[in-house]
N, C-alpha and C. Protein backbone atom coordinates (compact mmCIF):
# COMPACT_ATOMS: atom_id res chain seq x y z
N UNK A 1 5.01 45.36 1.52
CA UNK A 1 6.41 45.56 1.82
C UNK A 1 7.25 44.90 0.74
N UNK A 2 8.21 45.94 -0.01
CA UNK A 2 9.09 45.29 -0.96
C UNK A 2 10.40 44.43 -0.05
N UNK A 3 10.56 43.35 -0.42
CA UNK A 3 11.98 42.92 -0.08
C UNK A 3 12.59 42.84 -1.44
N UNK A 4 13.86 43.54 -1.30
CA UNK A 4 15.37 43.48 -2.44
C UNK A 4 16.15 43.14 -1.66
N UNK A 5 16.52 43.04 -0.03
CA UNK A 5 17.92 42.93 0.15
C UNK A 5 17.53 41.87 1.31
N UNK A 6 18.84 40.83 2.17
CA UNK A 6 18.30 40.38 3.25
C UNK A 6 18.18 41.57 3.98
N UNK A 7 18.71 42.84 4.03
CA UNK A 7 18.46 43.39 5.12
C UNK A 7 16.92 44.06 5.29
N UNK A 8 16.34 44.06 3.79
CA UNK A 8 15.33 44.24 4.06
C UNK A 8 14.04 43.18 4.51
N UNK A 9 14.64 42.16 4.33
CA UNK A 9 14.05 41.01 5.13
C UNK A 9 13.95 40.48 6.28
N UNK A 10 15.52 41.11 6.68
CA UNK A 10 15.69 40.08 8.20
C UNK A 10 14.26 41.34 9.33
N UNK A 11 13.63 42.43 9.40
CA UNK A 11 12.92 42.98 10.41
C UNK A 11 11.80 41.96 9.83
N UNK A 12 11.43 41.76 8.80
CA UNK A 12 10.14 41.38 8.72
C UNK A 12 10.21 39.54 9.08
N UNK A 13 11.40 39.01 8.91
CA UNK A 13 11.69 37.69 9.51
C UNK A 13 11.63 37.87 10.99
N UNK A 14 12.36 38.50 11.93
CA UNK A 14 12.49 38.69 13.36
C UNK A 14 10.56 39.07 13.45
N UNK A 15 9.86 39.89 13.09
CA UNK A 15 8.63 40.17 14.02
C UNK A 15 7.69 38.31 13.12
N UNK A 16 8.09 37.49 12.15
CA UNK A 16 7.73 36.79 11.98
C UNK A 16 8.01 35.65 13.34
N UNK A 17 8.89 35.84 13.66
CA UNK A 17 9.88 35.02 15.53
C UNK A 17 9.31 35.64 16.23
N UNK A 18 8.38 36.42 16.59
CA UNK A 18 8.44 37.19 17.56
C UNK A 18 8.10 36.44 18.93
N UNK A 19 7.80 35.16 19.09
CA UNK A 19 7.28 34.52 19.89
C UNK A 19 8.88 33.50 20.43
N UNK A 20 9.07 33.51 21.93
CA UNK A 20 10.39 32.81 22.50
C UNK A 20 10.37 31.37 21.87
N UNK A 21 9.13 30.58 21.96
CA UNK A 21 8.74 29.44 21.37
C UNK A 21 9.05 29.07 20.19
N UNK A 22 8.77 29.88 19.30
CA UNK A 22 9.01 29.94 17.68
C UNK A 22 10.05 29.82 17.80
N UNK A 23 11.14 30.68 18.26
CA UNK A 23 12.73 30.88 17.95
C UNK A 23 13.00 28.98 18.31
N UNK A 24 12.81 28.90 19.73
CA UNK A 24 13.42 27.71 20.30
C UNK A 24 13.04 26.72 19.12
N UNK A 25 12.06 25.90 18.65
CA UNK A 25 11.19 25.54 17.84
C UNK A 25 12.45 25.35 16.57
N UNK A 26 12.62 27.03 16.06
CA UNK A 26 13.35 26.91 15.00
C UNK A 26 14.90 26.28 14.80
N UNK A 27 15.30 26.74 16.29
CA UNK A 27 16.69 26.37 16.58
C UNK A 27 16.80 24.95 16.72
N UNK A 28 16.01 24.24 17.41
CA UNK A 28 16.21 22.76 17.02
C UNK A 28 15.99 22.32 15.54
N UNK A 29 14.96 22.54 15.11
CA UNK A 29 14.98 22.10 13.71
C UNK A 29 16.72 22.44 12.62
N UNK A 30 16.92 23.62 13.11
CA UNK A 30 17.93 23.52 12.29
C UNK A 30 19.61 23.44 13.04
N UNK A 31 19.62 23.24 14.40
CA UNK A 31 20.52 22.25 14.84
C UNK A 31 20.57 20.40 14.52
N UNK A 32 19.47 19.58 14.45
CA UNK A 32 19.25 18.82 13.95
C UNK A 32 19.29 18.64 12.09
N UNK A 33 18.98 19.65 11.39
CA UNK A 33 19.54 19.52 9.77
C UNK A 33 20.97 19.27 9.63
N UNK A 34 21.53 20.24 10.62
CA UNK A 34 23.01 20.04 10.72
C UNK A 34 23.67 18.81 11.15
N UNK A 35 23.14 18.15 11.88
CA UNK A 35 23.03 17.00 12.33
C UNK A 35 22.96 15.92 11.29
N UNK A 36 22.01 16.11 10.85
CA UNK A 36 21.16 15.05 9.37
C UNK A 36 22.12 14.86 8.42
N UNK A 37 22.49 16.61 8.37
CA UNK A 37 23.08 17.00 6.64
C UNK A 37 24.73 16.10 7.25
N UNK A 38 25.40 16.23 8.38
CA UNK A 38 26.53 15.54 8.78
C UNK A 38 26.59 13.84 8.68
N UNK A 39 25.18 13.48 9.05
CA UNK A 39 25.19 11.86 8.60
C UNK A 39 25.44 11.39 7.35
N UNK A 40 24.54 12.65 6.96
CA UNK A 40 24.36 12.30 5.11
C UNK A 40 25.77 12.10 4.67
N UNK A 41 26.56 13.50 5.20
CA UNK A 41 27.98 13.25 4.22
C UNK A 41 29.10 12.32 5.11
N UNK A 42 28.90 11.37 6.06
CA UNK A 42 29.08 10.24 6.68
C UNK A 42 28.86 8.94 6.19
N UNK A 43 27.37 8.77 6.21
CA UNK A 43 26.91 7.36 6.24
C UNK A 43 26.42 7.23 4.89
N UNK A 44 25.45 8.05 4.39
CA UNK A 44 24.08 7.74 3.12
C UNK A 44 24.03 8.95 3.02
N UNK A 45 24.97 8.85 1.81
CA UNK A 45 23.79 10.25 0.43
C UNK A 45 22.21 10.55 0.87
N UNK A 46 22.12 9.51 1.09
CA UNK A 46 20.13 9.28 1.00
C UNK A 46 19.55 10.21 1.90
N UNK A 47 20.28 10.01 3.08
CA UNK A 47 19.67 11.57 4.01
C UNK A 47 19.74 12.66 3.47
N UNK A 48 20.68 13.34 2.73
CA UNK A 48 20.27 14.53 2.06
C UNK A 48 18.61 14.94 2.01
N UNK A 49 18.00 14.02 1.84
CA UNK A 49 16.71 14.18 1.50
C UNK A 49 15.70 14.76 2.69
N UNK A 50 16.50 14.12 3.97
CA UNK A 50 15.80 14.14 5.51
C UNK A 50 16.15 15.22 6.23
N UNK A 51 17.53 16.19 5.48
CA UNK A 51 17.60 17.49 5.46
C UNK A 51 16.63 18.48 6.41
N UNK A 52 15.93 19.01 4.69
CA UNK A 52 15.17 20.38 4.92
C UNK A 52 13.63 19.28 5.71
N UNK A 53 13.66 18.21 5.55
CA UNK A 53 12.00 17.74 6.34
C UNK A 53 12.63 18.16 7.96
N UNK A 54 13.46 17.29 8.42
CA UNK A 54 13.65 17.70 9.60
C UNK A 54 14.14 19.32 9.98
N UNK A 55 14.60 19.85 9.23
CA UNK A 55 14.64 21.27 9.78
C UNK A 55 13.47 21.81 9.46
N UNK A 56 12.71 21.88 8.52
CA UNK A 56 11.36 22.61 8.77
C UNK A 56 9.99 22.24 9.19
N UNK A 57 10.60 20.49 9.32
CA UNK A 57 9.28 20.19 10.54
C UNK A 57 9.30 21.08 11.56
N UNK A 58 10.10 21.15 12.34
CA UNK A 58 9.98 22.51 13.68
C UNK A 58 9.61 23.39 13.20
N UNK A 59 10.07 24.48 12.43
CA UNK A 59 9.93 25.63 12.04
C UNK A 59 8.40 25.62 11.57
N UNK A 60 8.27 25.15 10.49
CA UNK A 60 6.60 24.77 10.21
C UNK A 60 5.49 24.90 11.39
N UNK A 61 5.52 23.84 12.21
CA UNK A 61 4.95 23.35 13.00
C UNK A 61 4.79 24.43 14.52
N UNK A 62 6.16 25.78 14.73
CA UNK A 62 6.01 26.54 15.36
C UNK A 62 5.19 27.83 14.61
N UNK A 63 5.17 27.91 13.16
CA UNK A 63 4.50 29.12 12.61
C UNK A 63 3.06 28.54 12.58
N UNK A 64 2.89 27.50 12.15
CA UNK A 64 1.23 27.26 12.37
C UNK A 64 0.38 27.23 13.29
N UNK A 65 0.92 26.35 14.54
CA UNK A 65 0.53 26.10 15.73
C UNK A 65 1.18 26.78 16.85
N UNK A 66 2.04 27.54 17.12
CA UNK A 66 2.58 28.21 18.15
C UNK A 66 2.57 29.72 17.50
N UNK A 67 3.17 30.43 16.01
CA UNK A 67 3.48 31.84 15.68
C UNK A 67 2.20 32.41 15.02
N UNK A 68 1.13 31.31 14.58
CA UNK A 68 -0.23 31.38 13.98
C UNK A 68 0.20 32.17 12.60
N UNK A 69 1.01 32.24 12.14
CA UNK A 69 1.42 33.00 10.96
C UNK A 69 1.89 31.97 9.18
N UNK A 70 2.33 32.58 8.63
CA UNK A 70 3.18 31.95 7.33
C UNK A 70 4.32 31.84 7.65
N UNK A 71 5.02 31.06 7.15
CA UNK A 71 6.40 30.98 7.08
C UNK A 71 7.09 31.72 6.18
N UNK A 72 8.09 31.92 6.27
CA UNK A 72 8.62 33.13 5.37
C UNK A 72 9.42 32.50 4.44
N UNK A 73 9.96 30.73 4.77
CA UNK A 73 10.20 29.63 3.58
C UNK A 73 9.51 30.42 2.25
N UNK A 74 8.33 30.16 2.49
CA UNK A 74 7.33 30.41 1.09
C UNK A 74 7.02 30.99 -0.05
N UNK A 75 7.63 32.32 0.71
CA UNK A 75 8.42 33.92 -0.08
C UNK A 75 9.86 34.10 -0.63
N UNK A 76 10.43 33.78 0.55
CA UNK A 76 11.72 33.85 0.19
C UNK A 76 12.39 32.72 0.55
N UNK A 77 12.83 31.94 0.21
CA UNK A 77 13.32 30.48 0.46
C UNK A 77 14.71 30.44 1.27
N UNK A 78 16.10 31.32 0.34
CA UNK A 78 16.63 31.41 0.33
C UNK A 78 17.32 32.94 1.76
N UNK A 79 16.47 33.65 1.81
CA UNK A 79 16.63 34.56 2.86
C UNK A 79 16.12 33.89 4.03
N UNK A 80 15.09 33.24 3.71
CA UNK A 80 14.76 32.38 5.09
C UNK A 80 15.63 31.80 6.01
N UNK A 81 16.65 30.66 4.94
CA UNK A 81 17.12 29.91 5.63
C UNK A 81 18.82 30.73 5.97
N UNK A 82 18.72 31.65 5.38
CA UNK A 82 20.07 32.56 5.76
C UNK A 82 19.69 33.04 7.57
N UNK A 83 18.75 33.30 7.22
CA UNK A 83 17.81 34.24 8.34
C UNK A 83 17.58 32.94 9.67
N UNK A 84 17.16 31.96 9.39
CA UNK A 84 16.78 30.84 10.39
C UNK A 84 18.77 30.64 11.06
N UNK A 85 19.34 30.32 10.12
CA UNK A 85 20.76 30.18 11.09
C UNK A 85 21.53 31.31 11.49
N UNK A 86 20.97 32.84 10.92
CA UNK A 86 21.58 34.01 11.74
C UNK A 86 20.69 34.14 13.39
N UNK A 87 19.44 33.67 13.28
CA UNK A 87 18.83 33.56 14.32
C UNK A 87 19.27 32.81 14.91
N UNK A 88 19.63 31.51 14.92
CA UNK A 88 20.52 30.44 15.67
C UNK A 88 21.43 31.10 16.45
N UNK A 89 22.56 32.25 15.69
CA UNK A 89 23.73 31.95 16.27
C UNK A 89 23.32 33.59 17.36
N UNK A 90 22.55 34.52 16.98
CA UNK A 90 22.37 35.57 17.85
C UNK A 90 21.59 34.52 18.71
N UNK A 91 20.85 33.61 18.87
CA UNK A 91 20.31 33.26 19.95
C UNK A 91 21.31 32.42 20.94
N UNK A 92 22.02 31.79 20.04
CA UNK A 92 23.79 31.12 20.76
C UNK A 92 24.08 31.93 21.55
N UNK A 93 24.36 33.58 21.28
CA UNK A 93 25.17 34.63 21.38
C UNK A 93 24.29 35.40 22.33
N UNK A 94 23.22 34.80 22.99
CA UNK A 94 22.05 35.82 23.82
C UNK A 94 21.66 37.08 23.10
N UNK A 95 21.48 38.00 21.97
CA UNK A 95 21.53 38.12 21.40
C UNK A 95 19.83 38.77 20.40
N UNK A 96 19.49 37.55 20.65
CA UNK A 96 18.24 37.74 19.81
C UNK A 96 17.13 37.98 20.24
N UNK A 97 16.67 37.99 21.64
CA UNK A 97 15.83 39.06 22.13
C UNK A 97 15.82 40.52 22.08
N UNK A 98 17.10 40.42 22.10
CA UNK A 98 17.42 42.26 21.80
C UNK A 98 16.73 42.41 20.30
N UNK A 99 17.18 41.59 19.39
CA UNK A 99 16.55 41.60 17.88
C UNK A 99 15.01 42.23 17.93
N UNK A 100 14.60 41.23 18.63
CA UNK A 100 12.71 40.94 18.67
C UNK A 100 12.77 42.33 19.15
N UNK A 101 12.78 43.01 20.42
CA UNK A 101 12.55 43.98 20.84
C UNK A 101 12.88 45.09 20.07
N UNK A 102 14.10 45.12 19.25
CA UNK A 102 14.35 46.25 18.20
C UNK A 102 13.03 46.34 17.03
N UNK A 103 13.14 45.10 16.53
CA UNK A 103 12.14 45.34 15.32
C UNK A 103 10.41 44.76 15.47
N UNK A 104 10.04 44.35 17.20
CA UNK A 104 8.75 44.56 17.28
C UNK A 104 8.51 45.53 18.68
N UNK A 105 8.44 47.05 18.67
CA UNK A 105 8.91 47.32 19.62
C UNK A 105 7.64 46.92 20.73
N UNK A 106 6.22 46.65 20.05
CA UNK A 106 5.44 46.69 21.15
C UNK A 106 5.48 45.45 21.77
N UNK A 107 6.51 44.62 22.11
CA UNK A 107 6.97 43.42 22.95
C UNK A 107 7.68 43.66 23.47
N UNK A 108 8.39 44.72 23.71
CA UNK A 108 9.69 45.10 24.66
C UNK A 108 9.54 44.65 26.27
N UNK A 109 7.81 45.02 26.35
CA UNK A 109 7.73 45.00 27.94
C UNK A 109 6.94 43.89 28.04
N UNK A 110 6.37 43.10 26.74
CA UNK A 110 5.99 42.22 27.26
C UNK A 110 6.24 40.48 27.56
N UNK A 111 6.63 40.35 28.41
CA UNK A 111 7.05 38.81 28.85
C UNK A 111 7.09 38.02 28.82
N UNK A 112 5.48 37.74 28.97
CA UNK A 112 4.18 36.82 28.77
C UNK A 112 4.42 36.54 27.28
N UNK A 113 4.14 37.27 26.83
CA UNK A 113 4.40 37.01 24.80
C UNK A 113 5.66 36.29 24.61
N UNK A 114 7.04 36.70 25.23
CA UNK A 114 7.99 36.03 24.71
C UNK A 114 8.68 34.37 25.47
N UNK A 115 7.27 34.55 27.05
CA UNK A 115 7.84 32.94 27.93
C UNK A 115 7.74 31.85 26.97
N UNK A 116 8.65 30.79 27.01
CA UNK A 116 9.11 29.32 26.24
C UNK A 116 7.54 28.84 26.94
C-alpha cells in the first residue's frame, strides 16, 4: 500500500486501532503529552523530553501487547501523530467507532473485538 496523502493513511491507521483498547490506550497517552508538553512550557524546558516517552508509552505498549501489530510511529511519524490526536477528538466526539466500522468493515458486528 502506497501512502502520499494523510488521507491515504488515516484507513490504514484506523484498521491499525481497530481494537476499543488500543484507541483508549492511545487517548491517554496523548491526553497526558498534552499535559507534560503544558508543564514543560510552565515549569522546566526539561520535560520537553518526557513528551513523546509518555505519549507513546501507551500507544506502544497497546500495539504490542493489546493490537499485536506495528505502530504506524515507525512509517510515518508525522501522519501518525496527526492521526493519534484526530482519533482523540472523533473519540471526544463519539465518533470513532463509526471510523473503525467504516474502514474495517468485518468488525461492524463484532463486539467482543471492540469491548475495553
Amino acid at each position: 500500500m502506497e501512502i502520499r496523502t494523510f488521507a491515504d493513511f488515516w484507513p490504514y491507521y484506523v484498521r491499525a486501532h481497530s481494537k476499543a483498547r488500543t484507541r483508549v490506550l492511545h487517548a491517554i497517552g496523548s491526553v497526558l503529552a498534552l499535559v507534560v508538553l503544558c508543564f514543560a512550557l510552565a515549569l522546566n524546558r526539561w520535560l520537553f523530553i518526557a513528551v513523546p516517552v509518555v505519549g507513546y508509552a501507551f500507544a506502544w505498549y497497546a500495539h504490542f501487547f493489546v493490537e499485536h501489530n506495528k505502530p504506524a510511529t515507525f512509517g510515518h511519524p508525522f501522519y501518525s501523530l496527526a492521526a493519534d490526536y484526530r482519533m482523540l477528538f472523533l473519540m471526544l466526539a463519539g465518533r470513532m467507532d463509526a471510523e473503525v466500522k467504516r474502514f474495517v468493515p468485518a468488525l461492524a458486528g463484532d463486539a467482543a473485538h471492540n469491548a475495553v
